[in-house]
C-alpha atoms as a PDB file:
ATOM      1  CA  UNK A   1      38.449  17.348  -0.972  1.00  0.00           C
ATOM      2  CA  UNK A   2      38.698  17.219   3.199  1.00  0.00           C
ATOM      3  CA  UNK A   3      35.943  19.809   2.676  1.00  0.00           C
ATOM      4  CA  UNK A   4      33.743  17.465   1.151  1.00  0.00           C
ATOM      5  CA  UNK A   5      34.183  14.603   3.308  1.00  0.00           C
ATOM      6  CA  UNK A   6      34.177  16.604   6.058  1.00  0.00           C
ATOM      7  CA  UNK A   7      30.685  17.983   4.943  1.00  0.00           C
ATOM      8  CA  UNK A   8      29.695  14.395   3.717  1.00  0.00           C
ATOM      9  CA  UNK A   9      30.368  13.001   7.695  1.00  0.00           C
ATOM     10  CA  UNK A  10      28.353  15.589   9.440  1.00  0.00           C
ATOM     11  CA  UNK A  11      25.185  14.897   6.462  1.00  0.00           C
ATOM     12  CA  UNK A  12      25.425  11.319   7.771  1.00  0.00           C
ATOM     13  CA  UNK A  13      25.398  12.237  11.495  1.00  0.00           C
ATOM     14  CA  UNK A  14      22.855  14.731  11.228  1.00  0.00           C
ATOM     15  CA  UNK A  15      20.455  12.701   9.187  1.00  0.00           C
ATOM     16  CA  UNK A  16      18.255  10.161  10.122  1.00  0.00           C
ATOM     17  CA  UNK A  17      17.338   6.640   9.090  1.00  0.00           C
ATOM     18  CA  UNK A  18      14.109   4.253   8.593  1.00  0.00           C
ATOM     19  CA  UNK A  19      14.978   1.513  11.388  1.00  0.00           C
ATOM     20  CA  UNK A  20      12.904  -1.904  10.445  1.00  0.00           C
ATOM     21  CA  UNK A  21      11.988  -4.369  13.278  1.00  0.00           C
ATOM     22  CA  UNK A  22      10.474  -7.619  12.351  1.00  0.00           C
ATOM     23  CA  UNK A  23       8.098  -9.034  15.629  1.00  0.00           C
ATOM     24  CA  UNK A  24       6.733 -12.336  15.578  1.00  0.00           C
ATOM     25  CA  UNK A  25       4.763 -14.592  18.010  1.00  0.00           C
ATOM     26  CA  UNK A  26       5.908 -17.896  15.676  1.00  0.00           C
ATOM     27  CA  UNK A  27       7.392 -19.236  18.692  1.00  0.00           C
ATOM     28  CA  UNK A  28       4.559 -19.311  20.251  1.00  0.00           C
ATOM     29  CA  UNK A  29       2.275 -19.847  17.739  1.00  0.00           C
ATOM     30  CA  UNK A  30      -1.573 -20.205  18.872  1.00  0.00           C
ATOM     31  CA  UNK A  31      -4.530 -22.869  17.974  1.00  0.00           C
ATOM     32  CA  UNK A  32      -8.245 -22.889  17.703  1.00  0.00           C
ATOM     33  CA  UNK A  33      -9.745 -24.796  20.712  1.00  0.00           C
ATOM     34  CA  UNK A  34     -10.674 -28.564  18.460  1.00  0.00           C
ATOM     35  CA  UNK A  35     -13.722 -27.753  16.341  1.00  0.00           C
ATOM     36  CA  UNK A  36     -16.193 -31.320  15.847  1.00  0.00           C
ATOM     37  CA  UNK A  37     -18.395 -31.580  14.053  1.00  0.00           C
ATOM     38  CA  UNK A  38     -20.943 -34.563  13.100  1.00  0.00           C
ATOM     39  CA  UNK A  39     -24.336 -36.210  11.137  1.00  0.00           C
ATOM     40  CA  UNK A  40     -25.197 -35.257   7.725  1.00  0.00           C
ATOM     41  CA  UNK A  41     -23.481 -31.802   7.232  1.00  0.00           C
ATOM     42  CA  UNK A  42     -23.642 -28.159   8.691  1.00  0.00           C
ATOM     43  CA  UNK A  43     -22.304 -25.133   9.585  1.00  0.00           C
ATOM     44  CA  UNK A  44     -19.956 -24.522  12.284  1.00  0.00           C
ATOM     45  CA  UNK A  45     -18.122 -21.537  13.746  1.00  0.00           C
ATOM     46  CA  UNK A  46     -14.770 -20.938  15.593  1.00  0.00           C
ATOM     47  CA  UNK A  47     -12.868 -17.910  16.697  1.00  0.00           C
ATOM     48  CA  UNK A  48      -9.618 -17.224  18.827  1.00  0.00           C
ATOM     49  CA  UNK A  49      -8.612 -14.146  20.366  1.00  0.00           C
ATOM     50  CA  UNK A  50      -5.117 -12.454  19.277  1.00  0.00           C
ATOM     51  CA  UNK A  51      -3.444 -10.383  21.895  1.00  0.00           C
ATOM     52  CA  UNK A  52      -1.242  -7.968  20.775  1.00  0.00           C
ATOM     53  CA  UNK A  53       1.517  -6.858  22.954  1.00  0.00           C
ATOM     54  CA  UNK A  54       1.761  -2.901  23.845  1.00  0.00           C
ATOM     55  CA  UNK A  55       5.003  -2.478  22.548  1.00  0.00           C
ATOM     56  CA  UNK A  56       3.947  -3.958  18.889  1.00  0.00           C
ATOM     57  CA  UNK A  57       0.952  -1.671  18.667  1.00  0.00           C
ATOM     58  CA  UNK A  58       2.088   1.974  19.734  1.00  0.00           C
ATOM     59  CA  UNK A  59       2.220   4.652  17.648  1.00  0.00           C
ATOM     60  CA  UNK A  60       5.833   4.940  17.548  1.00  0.00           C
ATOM     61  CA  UNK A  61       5.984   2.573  14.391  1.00  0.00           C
ATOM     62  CA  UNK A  62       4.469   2.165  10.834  1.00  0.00           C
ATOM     63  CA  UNK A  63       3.504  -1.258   9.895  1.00  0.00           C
ATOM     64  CA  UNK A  64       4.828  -1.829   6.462  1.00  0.00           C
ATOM     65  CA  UNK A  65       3.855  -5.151   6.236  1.00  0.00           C
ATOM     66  CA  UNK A  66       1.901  -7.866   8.191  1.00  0.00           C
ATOM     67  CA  UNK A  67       1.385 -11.662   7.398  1.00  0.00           C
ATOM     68  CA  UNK A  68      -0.381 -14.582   8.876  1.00  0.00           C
ATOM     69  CA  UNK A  69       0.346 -18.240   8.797  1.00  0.00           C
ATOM     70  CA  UNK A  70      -1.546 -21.238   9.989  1.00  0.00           C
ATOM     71  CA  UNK A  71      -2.094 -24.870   9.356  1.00  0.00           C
ATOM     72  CA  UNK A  72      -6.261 -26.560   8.786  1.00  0.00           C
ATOM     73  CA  UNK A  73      -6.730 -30.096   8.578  1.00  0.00           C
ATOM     74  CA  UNK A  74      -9.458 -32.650   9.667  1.00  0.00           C
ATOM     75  CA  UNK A  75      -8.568 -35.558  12.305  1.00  0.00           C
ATOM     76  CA  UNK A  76     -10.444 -38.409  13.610  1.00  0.00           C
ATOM     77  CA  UNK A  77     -12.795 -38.413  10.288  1.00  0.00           C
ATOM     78  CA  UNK A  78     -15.239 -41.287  10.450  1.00  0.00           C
ATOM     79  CA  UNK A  79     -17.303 -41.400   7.445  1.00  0.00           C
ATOM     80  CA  UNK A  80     -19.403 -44.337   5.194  1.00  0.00           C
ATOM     81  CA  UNK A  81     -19.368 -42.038   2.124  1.00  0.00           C
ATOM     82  CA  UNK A  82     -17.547 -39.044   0.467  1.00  0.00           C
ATOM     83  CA  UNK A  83     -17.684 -35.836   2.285  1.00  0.00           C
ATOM     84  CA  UNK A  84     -16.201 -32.325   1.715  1.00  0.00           C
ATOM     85  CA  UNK A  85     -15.265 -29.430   4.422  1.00  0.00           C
ATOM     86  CA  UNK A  86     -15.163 -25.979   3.319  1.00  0.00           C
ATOM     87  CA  UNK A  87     -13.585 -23.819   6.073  1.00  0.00           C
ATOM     88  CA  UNK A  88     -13.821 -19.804   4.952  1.00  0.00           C
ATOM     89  CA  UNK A  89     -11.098 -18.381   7.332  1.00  0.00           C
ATOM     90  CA  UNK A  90     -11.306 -14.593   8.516  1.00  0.00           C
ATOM     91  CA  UNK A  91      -9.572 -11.723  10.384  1.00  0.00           C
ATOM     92  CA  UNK A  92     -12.111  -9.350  12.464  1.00  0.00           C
ATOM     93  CA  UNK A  93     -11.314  -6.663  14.617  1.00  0.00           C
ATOM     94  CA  UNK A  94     -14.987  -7.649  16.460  1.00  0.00           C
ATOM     95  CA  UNK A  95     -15.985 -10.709  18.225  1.00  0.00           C
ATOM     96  CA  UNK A  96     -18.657 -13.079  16.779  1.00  0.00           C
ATOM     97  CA  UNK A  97     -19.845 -14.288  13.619  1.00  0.00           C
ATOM     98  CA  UNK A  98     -22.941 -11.486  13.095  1.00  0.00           C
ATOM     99  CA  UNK A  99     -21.903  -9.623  10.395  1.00  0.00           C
ATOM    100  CA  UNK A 100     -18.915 -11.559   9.339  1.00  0.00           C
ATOM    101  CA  UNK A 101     -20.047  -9.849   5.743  1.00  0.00           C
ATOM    102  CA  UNK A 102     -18.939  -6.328   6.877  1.00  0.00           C
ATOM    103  CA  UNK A 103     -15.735  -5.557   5.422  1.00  0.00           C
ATOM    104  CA  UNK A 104     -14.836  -2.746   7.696  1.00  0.00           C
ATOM    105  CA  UNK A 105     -14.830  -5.195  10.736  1.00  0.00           C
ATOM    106  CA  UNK A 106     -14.217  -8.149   8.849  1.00  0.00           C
ATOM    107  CA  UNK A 107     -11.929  -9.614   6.178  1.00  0.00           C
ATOM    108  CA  UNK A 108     -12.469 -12.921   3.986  1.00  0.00           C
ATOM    109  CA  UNK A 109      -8.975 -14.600   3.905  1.00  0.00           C
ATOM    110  CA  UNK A 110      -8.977 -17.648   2.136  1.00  0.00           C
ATOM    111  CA  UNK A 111     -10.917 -20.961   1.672  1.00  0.00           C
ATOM    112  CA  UNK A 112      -9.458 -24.155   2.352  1.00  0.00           C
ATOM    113  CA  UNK A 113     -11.486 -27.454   0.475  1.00  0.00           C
ATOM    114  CA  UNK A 114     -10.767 -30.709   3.114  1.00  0.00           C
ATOM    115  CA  UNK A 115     -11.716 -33.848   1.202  1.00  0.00           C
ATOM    116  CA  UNK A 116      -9.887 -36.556   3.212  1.00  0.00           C
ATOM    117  CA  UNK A 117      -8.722 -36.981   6.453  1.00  0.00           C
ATOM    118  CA  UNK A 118      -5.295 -35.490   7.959  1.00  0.00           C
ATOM    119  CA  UNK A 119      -4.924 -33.352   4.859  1.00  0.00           C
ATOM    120  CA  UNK A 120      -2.512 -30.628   5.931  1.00  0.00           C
ATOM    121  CA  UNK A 121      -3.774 -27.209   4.539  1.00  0.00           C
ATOM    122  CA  UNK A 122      -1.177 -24.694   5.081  1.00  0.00           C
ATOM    123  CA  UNK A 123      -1.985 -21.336   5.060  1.00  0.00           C
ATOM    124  CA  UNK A 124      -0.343 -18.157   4.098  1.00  0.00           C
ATOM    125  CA  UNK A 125      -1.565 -14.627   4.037  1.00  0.00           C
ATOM    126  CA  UNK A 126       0.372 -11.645   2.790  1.00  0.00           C
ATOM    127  CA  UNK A 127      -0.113  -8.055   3.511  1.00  0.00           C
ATOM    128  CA  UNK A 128      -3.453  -7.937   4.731  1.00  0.00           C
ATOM    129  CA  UNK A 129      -5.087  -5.074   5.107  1.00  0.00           C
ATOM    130  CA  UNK A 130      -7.210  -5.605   8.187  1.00  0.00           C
ATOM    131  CA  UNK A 131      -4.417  -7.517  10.080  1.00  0.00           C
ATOM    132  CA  UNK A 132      -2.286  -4.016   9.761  1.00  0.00           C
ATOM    133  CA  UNK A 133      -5.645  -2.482  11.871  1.00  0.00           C
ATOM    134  CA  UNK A 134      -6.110  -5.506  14.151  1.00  0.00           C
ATOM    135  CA  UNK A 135      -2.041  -5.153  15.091  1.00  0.00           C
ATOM    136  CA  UNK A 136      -2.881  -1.852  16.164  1.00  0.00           C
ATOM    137  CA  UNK A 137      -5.812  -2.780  18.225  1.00  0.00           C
ATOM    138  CA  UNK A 138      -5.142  -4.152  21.793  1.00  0.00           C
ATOM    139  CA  UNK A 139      -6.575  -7.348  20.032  1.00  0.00           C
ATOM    140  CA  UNK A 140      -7.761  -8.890  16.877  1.00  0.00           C
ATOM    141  CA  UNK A 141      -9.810 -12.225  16.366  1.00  0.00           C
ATOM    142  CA  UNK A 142      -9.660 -15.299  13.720  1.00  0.00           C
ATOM    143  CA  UNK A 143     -12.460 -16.867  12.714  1.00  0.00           C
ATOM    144  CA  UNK A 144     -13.642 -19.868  11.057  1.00  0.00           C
ATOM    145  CA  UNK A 145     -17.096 -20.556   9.285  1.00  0.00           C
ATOM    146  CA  UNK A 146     -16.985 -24.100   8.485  1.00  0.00           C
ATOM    147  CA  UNK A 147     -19.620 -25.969   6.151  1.00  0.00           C
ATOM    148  CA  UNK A 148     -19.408 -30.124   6.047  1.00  0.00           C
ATOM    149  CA  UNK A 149     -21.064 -31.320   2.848  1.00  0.00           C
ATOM    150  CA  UNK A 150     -22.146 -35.075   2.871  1.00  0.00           C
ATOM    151  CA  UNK A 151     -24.372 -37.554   1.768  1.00  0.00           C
ATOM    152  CA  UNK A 152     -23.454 -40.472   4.404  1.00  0.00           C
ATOM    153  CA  UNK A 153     -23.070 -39.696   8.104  1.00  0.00           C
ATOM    154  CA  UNK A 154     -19.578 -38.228   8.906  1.00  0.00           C
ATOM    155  CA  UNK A 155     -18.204 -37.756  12.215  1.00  0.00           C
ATOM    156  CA  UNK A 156     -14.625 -35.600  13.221  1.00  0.00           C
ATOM    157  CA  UNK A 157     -12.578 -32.846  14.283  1.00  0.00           C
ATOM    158  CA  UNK A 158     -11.448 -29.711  12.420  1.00  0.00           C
ATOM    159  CA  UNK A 159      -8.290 -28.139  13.941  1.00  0.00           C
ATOM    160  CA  UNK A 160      -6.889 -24.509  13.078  1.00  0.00           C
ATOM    161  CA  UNK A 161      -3.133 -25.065  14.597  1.00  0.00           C
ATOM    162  CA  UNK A 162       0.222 -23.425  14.463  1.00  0.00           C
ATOM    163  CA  UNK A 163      -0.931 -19.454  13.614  1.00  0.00           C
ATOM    164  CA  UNK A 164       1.268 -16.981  14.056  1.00  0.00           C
ATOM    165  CA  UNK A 165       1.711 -14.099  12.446  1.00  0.00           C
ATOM    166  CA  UNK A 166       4.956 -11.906  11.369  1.00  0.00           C
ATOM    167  CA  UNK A 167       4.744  -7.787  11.240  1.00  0.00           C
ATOM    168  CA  UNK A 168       7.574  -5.456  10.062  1.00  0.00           C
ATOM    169  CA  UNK A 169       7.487  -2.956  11.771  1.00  0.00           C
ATOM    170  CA  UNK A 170       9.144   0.448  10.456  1.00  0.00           C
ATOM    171  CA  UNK A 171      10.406   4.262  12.254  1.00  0.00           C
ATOM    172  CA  UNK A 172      12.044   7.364  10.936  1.00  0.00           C
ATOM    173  CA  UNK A 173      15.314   7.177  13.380  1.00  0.00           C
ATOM    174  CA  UNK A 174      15.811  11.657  13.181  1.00  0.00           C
ATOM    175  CA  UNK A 175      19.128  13.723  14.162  1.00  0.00           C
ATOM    176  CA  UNK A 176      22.595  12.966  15.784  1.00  0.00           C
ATOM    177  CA  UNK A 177      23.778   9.038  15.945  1.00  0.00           C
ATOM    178  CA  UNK A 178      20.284   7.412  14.600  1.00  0.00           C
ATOM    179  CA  UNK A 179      22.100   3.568  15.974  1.00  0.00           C
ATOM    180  CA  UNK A 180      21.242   4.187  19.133  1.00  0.00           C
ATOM    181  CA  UNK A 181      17.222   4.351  18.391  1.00  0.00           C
ATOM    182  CA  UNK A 182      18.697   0.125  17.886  1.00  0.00           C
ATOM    183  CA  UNK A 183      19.150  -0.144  21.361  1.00  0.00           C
END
């Protein structure tokens, strides 16, 4: 029996362990600069820059998973009639809205339908796949293609607020005392 525990300890000190870090830049959470827009409809484009620290995107870890979060709504609406806002939200690892269709550069993340002023839209993204390459880029960018629908003159503001995103971040910990790989 002191055989077997003995041999039991020196598996668990010899072996090594899958450490998981979760990194997050929610407490610091970054907006689009204000997006207005105005008349009788059109399209309209916005994009912010994500800077991704070094120690996030080395090689030492795997992402496992990657989500982003954010919050659309419309402010300062001024409109006679009914009007709709569709804002198509996307994750590129390239500036600009020129090929915003390629989906090795670019990925479609959601649509968000705005029919009223100071409608909170919040948005939540799981897993995807080209925010796992953009975390491992020096940099990846958000953008917005926004289309106002409308009959009646409408004047206002789109805003993109609060994003942040939330990676878990994952390392094979090998050999003697894998703790200290915490540390």
């Amino acid at each position: 029996m002191k055989r077997l525990a003995i041999l039991v300890i020196v598996l668990v000190l010899l072996s090594g362990c899958k450490s998981t870090l979760e990194v997050t830049n929610r407490s610091d959470p970054q907006d689009f600069p204000p997006i207005p827009f105005s008349g009788l409809g059109g399209d309209y484009y916005g994009e912010i820059v994500i800077d991704v620290p070094e120690e996030v995107r080395n090689d030492e870890f795997d992402i496992t998973r990657a989500d982003l979060y954010a919050d659309i709504f419309a402010d300062t609406i001024y409109a006679s009639g009914d009007f709709e806002i569709t804002v198509d939200f996307y994750i590129g690892l390239e500036s600009g809205a020129e090929g915003i269709e390629n989906a090795e550069i670019n990925q479609y993340l959601t649509t968000v339908l705005i029919t009223e002023q100071d409608q909170h839209n919040v948005v939540e993204i799981f897993n995807a796949e080209l925010l796992h390459k953009g975390i491992k880029q020096e940099m990846f960018f958000l953008k917005a293609l926004i289309e106002v629908e409308t009959t009646e003159p409408v004047y206002g503001i789109i805003h993109l607020d609060d994003i942040y995103f939330i990676a878990y971040l994952e390392r094979e910990t090998e050999g003697l005392f894998p703790i200290f790989y915490l540390f």
